[in-house]
PDB file of N, CA and C in Angstrom:
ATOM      1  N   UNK A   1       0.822  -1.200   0.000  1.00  0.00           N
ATOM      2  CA  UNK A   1       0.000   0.000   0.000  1.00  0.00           C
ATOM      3  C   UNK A   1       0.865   1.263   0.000  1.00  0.00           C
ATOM      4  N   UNK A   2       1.672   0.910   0.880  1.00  0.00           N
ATOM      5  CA  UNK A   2       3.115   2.489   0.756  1.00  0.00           C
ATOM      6  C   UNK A   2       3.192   2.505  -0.391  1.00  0.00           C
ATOM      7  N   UNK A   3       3.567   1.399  -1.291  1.00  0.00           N
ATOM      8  CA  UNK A   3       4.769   2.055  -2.584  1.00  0.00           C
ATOM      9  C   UNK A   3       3.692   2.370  -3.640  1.00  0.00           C
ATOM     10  N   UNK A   4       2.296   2.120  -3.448  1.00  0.00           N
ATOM     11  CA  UNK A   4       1.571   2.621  -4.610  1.00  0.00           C
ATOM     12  C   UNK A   4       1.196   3.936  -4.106  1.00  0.00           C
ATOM     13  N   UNK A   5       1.212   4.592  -2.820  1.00  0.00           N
ATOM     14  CA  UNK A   5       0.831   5.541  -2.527  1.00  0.00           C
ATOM     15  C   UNK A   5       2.068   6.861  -2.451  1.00  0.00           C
ATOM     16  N   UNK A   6       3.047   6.226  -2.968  1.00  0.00           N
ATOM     17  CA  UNK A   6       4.675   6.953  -3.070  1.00  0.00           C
ATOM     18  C   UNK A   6       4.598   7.014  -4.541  1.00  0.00           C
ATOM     19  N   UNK A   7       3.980   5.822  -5.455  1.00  0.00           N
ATOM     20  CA  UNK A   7       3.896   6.280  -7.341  1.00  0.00           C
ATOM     21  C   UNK A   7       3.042   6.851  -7.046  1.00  0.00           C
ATOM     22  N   UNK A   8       1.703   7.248  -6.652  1.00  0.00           N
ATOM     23  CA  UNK A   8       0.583   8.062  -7.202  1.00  0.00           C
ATOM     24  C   UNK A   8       1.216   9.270  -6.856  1.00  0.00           C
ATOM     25  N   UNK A   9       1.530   9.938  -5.366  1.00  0.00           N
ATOM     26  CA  UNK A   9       2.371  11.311  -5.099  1.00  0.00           C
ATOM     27  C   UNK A   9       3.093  11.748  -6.509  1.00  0.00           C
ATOM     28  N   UNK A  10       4.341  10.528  -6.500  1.00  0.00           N
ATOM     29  CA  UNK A  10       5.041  11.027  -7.741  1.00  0.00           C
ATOM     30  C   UNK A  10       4.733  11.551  -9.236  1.00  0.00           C
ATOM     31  N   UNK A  11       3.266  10.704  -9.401  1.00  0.00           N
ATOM     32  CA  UNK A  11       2.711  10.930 -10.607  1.00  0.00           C
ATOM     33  C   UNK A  11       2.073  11.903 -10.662  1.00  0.00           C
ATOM     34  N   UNK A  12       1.241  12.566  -9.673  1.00  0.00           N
ATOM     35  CA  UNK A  12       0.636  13.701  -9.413  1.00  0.00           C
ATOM     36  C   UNK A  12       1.458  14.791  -9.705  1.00  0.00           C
ATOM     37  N   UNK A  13       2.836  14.354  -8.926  1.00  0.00           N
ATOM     38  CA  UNK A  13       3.988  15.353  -8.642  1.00  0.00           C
ATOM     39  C   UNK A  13       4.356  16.235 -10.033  1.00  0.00           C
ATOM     40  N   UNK A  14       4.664  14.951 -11.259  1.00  0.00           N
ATOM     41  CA  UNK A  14       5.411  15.422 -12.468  1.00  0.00           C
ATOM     42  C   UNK A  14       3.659  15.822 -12.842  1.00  0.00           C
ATOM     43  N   UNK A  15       2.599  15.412 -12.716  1.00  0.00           N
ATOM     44  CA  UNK A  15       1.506  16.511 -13.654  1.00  0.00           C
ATOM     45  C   UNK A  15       1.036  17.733 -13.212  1.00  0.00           C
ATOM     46  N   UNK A  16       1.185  17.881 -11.497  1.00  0.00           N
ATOM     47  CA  UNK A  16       1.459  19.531 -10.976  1.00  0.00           C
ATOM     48  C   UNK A  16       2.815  20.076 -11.833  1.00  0.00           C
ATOM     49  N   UNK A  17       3.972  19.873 -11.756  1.00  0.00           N
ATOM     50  CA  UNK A  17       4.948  20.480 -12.490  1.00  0.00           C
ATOM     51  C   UNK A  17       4.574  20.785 -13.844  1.00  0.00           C
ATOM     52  N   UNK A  18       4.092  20.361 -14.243  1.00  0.00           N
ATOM     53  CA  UNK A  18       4.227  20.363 -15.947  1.00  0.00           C
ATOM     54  C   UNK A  18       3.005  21.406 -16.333  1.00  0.00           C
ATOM     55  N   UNK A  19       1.809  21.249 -15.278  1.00  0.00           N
ATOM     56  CA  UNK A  19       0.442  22.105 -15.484  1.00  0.00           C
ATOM     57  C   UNK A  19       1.091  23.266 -15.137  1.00  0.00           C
ATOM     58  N   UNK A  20       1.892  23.694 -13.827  1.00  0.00           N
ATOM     59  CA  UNK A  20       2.373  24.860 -13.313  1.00  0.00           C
ATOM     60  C   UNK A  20       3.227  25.464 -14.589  1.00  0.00           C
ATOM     61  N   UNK A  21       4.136  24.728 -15.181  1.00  0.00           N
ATOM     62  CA  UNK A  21       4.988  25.352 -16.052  1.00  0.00           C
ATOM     63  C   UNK A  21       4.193  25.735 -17.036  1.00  0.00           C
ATOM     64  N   UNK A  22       3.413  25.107 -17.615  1.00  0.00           N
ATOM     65  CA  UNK A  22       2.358  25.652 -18.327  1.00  0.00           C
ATOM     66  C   UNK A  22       1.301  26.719 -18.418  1.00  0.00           C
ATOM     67  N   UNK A  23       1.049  26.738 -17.289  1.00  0.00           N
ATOM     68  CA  UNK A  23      -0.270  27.481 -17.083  1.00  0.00           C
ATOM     69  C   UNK A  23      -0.112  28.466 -15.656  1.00  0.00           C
ATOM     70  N   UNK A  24       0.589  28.342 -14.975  1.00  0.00           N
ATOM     71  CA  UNK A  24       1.191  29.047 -13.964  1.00  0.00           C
ATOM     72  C   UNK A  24       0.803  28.580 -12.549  1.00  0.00           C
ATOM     73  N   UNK A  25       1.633  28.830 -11.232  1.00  0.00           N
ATOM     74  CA  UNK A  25       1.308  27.937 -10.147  1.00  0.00           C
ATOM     75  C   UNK A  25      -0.076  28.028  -9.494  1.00  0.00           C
ATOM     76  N   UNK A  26      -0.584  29.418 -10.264  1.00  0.00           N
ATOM     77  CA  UNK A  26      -1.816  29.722  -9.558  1.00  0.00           C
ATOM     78  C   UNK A  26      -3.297  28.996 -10.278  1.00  0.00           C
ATOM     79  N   UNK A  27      -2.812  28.484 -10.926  1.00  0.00           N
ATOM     80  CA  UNK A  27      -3.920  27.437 -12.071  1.00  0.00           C
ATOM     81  C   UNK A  27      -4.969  27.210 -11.074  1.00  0.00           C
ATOM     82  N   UNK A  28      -6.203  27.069 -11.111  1.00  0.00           N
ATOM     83  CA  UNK A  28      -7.092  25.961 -10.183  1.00  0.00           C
ATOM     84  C   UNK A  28      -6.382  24.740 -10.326  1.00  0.00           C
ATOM     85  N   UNK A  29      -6.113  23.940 -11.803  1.00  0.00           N
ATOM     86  CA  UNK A  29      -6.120  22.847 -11.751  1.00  0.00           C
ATOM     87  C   UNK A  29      -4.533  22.588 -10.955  1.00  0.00           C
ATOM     88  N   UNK A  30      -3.783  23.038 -11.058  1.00  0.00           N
ATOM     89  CA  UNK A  30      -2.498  22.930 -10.313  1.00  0.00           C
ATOM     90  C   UNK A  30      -2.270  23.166  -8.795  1.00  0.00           C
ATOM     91  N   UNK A  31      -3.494  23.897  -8.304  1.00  0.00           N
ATOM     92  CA  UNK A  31      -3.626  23.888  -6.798  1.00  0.00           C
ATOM     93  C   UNK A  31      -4.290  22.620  -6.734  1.00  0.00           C
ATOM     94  N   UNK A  32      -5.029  21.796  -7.534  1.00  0.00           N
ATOM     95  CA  UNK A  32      -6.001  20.556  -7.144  1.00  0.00           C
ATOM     96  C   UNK A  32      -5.167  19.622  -7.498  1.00  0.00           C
ATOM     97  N   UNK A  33      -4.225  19.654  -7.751  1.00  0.00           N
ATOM     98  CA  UNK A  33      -2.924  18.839  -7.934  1.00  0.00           C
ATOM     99  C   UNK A  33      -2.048  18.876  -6.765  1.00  0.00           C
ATOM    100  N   UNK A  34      -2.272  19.937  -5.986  1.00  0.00           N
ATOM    101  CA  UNK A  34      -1.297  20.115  -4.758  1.00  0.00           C
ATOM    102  C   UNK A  34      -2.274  19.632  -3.875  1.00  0.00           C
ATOM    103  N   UNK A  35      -3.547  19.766  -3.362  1.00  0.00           N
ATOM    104  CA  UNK A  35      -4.045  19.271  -2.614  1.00  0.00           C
ATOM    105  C   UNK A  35      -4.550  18.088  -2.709  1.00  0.00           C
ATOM    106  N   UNK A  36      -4.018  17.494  -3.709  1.00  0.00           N
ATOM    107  CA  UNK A  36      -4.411  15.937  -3.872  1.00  0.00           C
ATOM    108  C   UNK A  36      -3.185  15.154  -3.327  1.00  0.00           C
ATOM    109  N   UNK A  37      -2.147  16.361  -3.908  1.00  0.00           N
ATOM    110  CA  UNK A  37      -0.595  14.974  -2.974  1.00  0.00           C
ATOM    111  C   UNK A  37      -0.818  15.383  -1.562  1.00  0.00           C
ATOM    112  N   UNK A  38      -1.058  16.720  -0.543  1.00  0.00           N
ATOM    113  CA  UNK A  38      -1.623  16.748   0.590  1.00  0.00           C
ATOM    114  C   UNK A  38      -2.143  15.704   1.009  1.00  0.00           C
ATOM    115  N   UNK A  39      -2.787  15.151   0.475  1.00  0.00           N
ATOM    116  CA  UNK A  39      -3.915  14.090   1.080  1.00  0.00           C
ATOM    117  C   UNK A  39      -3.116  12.784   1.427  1.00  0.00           C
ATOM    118  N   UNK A  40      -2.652  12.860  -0.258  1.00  0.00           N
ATOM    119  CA  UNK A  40      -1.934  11.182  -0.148  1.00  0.00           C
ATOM    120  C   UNK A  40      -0.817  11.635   0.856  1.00  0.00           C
ATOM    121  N   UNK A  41      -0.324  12.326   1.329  1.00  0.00           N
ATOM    122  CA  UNK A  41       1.161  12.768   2.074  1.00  0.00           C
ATOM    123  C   UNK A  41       0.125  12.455   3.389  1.00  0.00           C
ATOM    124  N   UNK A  42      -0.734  12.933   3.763  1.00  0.00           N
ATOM    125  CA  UNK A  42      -1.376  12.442   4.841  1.00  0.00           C
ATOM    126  C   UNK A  42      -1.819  10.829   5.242  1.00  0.00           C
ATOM    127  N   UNK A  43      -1.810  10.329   4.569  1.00  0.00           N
ATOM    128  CA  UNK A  43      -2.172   8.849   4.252  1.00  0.00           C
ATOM    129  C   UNK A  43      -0.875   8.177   4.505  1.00  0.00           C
ATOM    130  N   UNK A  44       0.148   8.954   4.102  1.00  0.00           N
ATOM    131  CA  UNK A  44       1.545   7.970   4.290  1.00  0.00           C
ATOM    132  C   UNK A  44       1.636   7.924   5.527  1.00  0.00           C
ATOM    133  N   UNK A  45       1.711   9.194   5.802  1.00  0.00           N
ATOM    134  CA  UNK A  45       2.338   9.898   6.777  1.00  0.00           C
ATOM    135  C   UNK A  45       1.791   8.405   8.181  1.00  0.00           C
ATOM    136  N   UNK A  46       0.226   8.997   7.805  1.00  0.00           N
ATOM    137  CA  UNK A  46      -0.478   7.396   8.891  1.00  0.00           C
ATOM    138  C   UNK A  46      -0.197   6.400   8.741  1.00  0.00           C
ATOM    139  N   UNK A  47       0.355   5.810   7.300  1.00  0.00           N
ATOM    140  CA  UNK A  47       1.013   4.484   7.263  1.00  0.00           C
ATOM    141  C   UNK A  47       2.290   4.366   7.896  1.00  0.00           C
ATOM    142  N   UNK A  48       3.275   5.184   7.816  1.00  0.00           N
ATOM    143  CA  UNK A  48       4.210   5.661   8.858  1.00  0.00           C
ATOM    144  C   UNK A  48       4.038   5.584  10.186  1.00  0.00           C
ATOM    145  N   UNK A  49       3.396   6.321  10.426  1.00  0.00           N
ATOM    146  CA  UNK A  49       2.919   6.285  12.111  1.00  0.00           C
ATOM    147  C   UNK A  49       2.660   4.765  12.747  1.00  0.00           C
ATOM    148  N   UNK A  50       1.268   3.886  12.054  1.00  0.00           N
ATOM    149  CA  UNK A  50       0.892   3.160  11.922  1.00  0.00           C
ATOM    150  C   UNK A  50       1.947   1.774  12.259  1.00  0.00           C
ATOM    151  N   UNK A  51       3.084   1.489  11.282  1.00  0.00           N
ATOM    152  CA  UNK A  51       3.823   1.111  11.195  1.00  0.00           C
ATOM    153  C   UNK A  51       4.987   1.086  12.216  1.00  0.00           C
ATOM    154  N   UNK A  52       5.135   2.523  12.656  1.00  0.00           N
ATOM    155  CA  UNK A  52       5.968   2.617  14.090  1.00  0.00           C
ATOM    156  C   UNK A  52       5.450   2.204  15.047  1.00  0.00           C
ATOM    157  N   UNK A  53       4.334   2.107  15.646  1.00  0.00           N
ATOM    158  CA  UNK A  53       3.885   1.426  16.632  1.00  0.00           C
ATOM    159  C   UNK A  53       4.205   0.342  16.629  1.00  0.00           C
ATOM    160  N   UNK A  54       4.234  -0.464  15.904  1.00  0.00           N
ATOM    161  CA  UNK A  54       4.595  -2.131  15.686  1.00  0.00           C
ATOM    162  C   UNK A  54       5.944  -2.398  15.737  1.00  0.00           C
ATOM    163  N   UNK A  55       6.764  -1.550  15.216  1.00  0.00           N
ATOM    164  CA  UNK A  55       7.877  -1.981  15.402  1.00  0.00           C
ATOM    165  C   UNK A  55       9.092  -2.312  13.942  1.00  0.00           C
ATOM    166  N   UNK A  56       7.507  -1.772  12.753  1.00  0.00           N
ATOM    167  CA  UNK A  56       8.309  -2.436  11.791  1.00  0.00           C
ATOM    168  C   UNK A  56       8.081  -1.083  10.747  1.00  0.00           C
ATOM    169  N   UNK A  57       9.165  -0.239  10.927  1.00  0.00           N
ATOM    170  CA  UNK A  57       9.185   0.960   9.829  1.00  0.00           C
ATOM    171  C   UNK A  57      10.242   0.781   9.128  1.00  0.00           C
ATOM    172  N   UNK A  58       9.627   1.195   7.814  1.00  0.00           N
ATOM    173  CA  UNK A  58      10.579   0.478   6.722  1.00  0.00           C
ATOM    174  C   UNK A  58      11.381   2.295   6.222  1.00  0.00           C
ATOM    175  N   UNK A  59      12.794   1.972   5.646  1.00  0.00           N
ATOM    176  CA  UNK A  59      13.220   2.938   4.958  1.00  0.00           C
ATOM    177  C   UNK A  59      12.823   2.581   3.768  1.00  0.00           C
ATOM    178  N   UNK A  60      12.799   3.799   2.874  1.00  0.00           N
ATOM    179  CA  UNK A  60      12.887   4.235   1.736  1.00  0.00           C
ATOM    180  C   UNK A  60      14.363   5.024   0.948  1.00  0.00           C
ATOM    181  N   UNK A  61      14.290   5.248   0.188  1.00  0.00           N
ATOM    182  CA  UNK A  61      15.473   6.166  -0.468  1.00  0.00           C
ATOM    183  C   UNK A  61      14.533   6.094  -1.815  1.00  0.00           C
ATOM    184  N   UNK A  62      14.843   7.525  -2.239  1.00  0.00           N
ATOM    185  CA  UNK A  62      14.179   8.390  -3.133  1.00  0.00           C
ATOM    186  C   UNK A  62      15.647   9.011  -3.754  1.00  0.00           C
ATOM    187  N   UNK A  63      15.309   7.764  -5.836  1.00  0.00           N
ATOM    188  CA  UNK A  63      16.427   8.883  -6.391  1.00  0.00           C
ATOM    189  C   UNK A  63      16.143   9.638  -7.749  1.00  0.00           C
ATOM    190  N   UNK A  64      16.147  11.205  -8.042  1.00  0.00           N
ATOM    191  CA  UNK A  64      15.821  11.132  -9.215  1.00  0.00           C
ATOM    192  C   UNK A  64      16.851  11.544  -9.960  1.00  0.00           C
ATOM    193  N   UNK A  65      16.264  11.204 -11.656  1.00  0.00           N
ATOM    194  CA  UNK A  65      16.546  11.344 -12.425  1.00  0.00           C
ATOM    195  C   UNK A  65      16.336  12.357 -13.670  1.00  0.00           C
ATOM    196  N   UNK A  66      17.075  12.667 -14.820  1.00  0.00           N
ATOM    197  CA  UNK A  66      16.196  13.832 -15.092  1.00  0.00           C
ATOM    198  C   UNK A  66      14.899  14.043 -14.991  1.00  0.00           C
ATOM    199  N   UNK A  67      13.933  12.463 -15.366  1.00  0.00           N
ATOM    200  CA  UNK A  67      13.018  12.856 -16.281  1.00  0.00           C
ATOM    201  C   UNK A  67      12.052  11.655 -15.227  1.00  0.00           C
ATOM    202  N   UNK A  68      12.424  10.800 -14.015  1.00  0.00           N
ATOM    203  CA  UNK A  68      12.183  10.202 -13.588  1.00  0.00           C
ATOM    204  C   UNK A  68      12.451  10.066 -11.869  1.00  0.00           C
ATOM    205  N   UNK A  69      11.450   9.386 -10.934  1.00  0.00           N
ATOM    206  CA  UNK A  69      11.758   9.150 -10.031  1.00  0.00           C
ATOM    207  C   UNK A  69      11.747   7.804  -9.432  1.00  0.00           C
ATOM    208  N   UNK A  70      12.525   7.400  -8.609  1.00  0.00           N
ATOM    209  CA  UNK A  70      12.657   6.033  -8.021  1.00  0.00           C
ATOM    210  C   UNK A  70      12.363   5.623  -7.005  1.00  0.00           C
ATOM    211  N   UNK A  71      11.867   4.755  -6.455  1.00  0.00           N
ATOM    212  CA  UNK A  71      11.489   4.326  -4.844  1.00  0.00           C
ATOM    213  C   UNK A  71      12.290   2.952  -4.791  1.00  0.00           C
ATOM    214  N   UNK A  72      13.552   3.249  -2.997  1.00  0.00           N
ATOM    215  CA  UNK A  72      13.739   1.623  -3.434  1.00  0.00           C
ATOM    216  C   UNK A  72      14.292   1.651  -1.882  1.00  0.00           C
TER     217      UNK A  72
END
């Protein structure tokens, strides 16, 4: 459930960038792009939390690339 909720952020991520460069940061649709990774960032964030209680929090490392990002 983390790592699909770390691609959707990311995917959101590069179509806020690309709407902003386009159309400027103040777009509606590019603020509804920011408050959509809000959400999912909230969702991790509880899978995080979630996860520390138990005992079993996992790392991540985040690498990018020009044109790409990685989870591993």
């Amino acid at each position: 459930m983390r790592d699909v909720l770390l691609e959707k952020i990311e995917l959101l991520r590069q179509r806020m960038v690309n709407m902003g460069l386009e159309f400027g940061l103040d777009h509606p649709e590019v603020l509804h792009y920011s408050m959509q990774i809000d959400q999912l960032h909230n969702e991790l964030n509880q899978i995080d939390h979630n996860l520390s209680k138990v005992g079993r929090k996992k790392k991540y490392r985040f690498y990018l690339t020009e044109n790409n990002a990685f989870f591993a």
